[in-house]
Protein backbone atom coordinates (compact mmCIF):
# COMPACT_ATOMS: atom_id res chain seq x y z
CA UNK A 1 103.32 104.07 85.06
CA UNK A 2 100.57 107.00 84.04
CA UNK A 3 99.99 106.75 81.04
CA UNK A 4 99.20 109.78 79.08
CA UNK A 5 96.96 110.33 75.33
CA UNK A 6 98.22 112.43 72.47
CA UNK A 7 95.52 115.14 72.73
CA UNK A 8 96.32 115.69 76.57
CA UNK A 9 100.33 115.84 75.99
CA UNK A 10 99.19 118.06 72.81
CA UNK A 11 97.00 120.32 74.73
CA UNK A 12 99.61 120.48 77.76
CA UNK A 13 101.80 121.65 74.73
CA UNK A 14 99.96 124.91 73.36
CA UNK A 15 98.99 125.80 77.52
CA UNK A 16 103.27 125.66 77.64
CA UNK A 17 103.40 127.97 74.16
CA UNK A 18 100.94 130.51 75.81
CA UNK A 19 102.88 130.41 79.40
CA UNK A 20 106.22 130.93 77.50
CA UNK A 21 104.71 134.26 76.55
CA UNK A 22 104.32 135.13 79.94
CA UNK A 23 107.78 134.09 81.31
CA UNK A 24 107.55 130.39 81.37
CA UNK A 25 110.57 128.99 80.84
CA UNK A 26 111.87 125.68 80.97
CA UNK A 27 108.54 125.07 83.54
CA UNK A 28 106.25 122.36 82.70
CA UNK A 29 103.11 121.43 84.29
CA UNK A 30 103.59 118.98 87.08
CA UNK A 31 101.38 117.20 89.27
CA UNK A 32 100.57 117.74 92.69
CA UNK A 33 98.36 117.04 95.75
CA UNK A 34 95.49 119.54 95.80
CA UNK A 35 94.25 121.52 99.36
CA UNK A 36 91.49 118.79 99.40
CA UNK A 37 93.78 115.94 99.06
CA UNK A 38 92.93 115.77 95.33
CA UNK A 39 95.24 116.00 92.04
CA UNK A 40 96.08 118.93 90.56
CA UNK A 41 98.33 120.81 88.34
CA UNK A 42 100.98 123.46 88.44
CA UNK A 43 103.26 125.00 86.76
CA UNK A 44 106.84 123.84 88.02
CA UNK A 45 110.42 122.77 86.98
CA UNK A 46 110.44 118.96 87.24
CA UNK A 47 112.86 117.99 89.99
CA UNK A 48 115.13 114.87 90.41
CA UNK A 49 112.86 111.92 90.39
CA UNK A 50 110.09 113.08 88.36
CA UNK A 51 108.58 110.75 85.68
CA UNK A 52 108.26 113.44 82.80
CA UNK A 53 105.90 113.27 79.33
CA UNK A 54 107.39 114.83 76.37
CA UNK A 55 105.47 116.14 73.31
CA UNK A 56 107.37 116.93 70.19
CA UNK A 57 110.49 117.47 72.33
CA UNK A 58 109.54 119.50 74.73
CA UNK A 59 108.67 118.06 78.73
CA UNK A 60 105.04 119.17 79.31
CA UNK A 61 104.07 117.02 82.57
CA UNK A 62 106.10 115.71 85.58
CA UNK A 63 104.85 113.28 87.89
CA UNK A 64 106.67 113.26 91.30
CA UNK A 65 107.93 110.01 92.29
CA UNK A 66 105.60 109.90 95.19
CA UNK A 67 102.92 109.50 93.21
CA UNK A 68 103.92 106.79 90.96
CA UNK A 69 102.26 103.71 92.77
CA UNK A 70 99.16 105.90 92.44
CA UNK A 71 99.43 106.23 89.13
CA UNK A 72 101.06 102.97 88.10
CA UNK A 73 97.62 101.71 86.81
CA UNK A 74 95.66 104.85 85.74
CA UNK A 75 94.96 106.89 82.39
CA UNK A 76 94.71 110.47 81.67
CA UNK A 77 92.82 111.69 79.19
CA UNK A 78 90.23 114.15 77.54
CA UNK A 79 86.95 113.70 77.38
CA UNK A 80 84.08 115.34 74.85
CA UNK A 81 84.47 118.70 76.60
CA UNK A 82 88.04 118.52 76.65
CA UNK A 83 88.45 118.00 80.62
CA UNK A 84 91.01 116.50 82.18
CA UNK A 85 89.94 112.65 83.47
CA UNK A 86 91.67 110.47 85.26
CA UNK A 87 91.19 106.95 85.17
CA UNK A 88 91.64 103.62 85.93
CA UNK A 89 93.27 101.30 83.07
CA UNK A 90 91.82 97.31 82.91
């Protein structure tokens, strides 16, 4: 299972709080393949089968169950500039 740090779930979080402005809803960001075959995000309802990450109550990141082998041994996290990295746990 991904496994996902505090500052990422916390920054996914206040990225929600601005969307909500905007029309948001119960949406969440959720993973998905990118045009290049890489990982991105978007901002989705998580559907039936989604591994979802909660911060202070609230679902901020789905993971489709297609990716879960994938993800089964990796980490994502923040690093000094605050980007997004992905990577493998030991």
């Amino acid at each position: 299972m991904l496994t996902v740090t505090e500052p990422v779930l916390k920054q996914f979080d206040r990225a929600l709080s601005r969307a909500d402005e905007t029309g948001a809803g119960s949406r969440c960001l959720r993973l998905v393949r990118g045009h290049d075959a890489s990982l991105s995000l978007t901002l989705e309802t998580p559907e039936p089968g989604d591994t979802t990450y909660e911060y202070e109550g609230r679902t901020v990141l789905a993971v489709p169950e297609a990716f879960a082998g994938f993800c089964a041994d990796k980490m994502l996290d923040m690093d000094e500039q605050g980007r997004l990295v992905l990577t493998r746990q030991a």
